[in-house]
Structure formats: C-alpha cells, structure tokens
C-alpha atoms as a PDB file:
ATOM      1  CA  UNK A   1      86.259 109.350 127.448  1.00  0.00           C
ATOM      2  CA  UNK A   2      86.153 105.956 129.511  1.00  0.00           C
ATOM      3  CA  UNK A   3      84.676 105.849 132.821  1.00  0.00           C
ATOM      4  CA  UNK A   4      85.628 103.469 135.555  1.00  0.00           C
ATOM      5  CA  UNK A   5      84.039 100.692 136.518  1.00  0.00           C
ATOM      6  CA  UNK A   6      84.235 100.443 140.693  1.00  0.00           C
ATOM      7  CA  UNK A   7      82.297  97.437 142.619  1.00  0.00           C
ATOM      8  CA  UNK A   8      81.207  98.157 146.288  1.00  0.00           C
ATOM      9  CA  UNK A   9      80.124  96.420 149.066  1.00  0.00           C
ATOM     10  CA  UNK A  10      76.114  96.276 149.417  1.00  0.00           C
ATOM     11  CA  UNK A  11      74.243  97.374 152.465  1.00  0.00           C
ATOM     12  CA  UNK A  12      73.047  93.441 153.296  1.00  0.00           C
ATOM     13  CA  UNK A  13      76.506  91.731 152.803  1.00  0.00           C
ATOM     14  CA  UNK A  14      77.922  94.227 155.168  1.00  0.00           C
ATOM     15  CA  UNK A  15      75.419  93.899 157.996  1.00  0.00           C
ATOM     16  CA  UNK A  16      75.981  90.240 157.702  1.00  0.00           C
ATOM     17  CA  UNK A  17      79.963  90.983 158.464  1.00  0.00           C
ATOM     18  CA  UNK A  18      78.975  93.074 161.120  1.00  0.00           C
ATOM     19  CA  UNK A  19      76.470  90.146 163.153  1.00  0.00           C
ATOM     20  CA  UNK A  20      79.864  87.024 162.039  1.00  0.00           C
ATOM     21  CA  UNK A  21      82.262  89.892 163.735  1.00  0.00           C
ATOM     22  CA  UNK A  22      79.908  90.291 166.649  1.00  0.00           C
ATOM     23  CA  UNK A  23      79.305  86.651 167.023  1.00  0.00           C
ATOM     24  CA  UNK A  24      83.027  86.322 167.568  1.00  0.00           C
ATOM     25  CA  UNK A  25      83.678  88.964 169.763  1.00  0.00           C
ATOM     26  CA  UNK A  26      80.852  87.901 172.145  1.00  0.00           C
ATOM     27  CA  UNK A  27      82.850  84.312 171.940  1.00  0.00           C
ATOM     28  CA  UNK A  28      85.756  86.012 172.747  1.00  0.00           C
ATOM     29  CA  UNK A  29      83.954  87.625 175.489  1.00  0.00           C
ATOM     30  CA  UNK A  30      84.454  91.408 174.786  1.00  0.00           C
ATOM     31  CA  UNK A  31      82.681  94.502 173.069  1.00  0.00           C
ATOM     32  CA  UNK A  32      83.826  95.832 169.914  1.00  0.00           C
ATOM     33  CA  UNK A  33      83.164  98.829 167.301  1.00  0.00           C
ATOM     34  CA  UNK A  34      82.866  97.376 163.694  1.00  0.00           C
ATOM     35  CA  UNK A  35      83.004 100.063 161.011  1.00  0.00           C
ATOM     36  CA  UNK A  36      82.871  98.855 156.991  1.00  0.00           C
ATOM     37  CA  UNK A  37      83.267 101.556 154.000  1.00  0.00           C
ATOM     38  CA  UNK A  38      82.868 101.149 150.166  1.00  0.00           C
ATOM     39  CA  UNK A  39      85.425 101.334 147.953  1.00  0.00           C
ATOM     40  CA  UNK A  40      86.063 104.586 148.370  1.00  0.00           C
ATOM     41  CA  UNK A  41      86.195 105.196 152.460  1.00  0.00           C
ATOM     42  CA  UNK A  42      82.731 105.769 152.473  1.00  0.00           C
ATOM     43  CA  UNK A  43      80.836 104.982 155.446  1.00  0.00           C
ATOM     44  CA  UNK A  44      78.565 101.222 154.977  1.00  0.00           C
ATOM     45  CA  UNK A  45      77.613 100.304 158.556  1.00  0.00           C
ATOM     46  CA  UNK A  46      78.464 100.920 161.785  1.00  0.00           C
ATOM     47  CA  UNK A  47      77.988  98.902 165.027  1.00  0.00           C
ATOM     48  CA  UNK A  48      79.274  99.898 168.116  1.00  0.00           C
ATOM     49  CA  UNK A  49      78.434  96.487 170.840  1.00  0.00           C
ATOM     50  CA  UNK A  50      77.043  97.394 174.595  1.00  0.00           C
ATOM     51  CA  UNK A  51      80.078  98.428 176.748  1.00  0.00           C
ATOM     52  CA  UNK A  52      82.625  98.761 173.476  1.00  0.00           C
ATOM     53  CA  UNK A  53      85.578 101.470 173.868  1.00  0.00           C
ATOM     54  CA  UNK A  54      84.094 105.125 173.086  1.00  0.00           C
ATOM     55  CA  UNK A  55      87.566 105.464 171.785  1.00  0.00           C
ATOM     56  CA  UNK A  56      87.627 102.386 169.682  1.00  0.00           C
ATOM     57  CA  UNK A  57      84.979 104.047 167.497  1.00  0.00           C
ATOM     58  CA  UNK A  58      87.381 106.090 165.807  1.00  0.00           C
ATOM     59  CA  UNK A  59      89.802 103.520 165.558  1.00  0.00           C
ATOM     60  CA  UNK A  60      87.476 100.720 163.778  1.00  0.00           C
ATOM     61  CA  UNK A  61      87.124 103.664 161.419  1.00  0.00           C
ATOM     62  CA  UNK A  62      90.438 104.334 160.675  1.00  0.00           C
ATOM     63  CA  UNK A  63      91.532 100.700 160.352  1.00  0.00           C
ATOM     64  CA  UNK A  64      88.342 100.399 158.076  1.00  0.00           C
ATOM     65  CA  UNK A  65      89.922 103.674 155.924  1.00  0.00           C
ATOM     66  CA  UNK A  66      93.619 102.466 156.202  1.00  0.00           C
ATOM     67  CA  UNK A  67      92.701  98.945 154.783  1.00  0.00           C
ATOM     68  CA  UNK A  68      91.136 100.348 151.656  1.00  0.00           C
ATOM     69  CA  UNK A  69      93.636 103.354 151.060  1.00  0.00           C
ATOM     70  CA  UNK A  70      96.429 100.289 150.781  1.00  0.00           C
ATOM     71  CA  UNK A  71      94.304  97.821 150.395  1.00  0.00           C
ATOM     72  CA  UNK A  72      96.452  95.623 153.039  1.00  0.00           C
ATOM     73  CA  UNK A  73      95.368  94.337 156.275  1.00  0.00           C
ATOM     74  CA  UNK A  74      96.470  97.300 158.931  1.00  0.00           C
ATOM     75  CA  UNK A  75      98.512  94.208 161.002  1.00  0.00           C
ATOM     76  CA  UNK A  76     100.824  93.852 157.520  1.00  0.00           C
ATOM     77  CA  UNK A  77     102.056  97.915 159.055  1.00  0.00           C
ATOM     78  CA  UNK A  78     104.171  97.114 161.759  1.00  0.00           C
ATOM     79  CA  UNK A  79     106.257  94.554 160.478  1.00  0.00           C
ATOM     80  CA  UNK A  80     106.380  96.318 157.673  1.00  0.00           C
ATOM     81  CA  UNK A  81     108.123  99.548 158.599  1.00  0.00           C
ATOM     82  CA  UNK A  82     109.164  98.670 162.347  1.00  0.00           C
ATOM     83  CA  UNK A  83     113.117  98.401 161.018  1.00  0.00           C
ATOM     84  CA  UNK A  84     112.980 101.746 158.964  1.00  0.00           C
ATOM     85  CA  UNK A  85     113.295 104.522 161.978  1.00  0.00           C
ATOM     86  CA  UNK A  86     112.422 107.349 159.382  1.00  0.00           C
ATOM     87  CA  UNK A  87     109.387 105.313 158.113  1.00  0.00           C
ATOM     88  CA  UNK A  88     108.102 104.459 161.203  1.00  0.00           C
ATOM     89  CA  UNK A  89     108.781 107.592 162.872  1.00  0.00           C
ATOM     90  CA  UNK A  90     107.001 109.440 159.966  1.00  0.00           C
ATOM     91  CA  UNK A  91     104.260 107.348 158.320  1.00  0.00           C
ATOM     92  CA  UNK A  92     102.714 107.348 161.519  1.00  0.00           C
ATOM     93  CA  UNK A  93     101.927 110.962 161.414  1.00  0.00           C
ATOM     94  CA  UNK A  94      99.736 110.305 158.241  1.00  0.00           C
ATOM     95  CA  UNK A  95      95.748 111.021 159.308  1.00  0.00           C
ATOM     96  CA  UNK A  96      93.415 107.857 159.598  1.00  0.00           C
ATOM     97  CA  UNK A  97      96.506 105.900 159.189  1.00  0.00           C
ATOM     98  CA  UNK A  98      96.628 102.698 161.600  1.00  0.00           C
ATOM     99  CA  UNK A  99      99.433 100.064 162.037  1.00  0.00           C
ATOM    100  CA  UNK A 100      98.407  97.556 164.342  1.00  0.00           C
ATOM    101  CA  UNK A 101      95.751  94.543 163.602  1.00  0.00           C
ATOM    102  CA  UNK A 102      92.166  94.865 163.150  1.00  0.00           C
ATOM    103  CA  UNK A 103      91.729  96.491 159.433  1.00  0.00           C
ATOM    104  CA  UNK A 104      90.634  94.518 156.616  1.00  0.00           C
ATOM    105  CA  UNK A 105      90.144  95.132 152.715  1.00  0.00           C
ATOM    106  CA  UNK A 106      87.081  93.444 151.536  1.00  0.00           C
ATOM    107  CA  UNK A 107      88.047  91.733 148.642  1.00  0.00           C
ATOM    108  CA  UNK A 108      85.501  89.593 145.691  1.00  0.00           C
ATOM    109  CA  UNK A 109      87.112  88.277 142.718  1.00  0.00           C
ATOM    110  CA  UNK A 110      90.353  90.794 142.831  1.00  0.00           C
ATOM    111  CA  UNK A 111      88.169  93.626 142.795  1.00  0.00           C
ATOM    112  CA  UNK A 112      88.597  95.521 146.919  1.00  0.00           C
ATOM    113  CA  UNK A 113      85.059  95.958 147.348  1.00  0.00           C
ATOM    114  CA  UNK A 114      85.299  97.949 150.958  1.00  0.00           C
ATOM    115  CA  UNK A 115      87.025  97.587 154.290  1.00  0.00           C
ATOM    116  CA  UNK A 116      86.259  96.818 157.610  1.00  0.00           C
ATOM    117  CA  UNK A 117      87.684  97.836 160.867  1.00  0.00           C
ATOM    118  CA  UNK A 118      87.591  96.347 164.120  1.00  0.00           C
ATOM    119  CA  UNK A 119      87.938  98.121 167.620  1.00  0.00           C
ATOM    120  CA  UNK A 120      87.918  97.024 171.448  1.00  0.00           C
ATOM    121  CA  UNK A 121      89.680  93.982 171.975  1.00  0.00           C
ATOM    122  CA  UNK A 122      93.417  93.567 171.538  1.00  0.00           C
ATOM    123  CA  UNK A 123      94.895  93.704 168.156  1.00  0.00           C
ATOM    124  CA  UNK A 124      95.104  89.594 168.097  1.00  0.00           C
ATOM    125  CA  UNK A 125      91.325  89.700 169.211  1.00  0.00           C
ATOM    126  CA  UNK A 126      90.407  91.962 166.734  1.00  0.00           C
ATOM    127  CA  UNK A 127      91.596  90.263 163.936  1.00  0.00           C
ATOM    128  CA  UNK A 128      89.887  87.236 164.826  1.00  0.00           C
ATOM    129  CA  UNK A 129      86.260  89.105 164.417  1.00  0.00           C
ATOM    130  CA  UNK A 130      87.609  90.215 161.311  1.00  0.00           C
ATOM    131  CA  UNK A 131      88.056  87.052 159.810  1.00  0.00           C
ATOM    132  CA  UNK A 132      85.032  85.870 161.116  1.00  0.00           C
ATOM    133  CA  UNK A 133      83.407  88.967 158.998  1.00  0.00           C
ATOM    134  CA  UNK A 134      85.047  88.047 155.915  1.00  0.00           C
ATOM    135  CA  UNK A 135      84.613  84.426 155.787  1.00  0.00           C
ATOM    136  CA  UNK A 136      80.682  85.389 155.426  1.00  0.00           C
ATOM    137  CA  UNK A 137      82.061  87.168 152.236  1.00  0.00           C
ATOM    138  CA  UNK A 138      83.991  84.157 151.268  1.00  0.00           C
ATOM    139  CA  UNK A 139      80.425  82.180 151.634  1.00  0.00           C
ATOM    140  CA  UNK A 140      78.191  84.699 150.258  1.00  0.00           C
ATOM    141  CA  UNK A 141      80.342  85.018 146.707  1.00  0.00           C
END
C-alpha cells in the first residue's frame, strides 16, 4: 500500500499572511476576519481585527474552506455559474460554499498547501488583503 504525500501550510507562514492581510485592510481603512486552513479545511489561524463583522467570522471561514475544496479563488464562482439558473440556483445551497471574492487557495510549487479567507470589507476589498497575504507566500518560497 502507498500512502499520500500532502504538504500544509506551517503555523509561522500563516501568521505572517494574517499581519500582510491586516496591513492592507488597515490601508484600506476597515476591519476584517482572516481565517487560513491546511490542506485539508483544517483550522491554521484565526484573526478577527477590532470592530470586524461578528458575521464575517463565519464567512472568512467558509471562503477559507470553499477555496481549498476547489482549490479556486471563491470570486472565480459567480462568473462562473451566474448564466446556468439551475447551477446557480442550486450550488448555492451546498454548506460552507461561498461565491463572491475573498477566498484564496494557498498554493507552493503546484502543491495547494491551505486556504485563506477574508471577511469585512466588500468583496473587491477583500481580495485585495488576500493578495497582500499571498504575496508573503510568493516571498517566503
């Protein structure tokens, strides 16, 4: 029997994503949740910033989970499905599942290494922390 080999995302890389994401979001001028998993939807790190959404917890979670499970960015949803009425009608019943901006797969050398999700800002704002968080990968690797 062969096992698989998985790679992850350590503990240190991901609380540097979480301070770049920050950084940007206090440029930006708002609060946001930041949520990265492993590989496998696992919980990393969590930051929620003063004055972030309570709601927006749940959300950088999900977009963290959705980005792994398709390993796509959760903004590639929308325009994805948005002309296919039984798709989008249905898919968005799917638990976790999120379809606007802010959801990442953390990606090294082809291998998806985790996700992050960001949550407080608009969709567009969002995504910008994002990036921010994984050009510290981009730097790191």
């Amino acid at each position: 029997m062969k096992l698989i080999e998985k790679f992850s995302i350590p503990n240190e890389l991901a609380k540097k994503m979480i301070e770049a994401a920050e950084n940007k979001a206090r440029e930006l001028g708002i609060a946001v949740n930041i949520t990265i998993v492993d590989e496998g939807g696992n919980l990393v790190a969590f930051s929620r910033m003063d004055h972030a959404p309570l709601l927006s917890i749940g959300i950088s979670q999900n977009k963290a989970y959705t980005a792994i499970g398709f390993k796509k960015p959760t903004g590639d949803w929308y325009p994805m499905i948005k002309d296919e009425p039984a798709l989008l009608n249905g898919i968005v019943h799917t638990p976790k599942l999120v379809i606007f901006g802010g959801g990442f797969p953390i990606t090294v050398d082809g291998h998806v290494i985790g996700g992050i999700g960001i949550s407080g800002g608009s969709a567009e704002e969002d995504e910008m922390c994002g990036e921010a968080a994984l050009q510290i990968v981009q730097q790191l690797v």
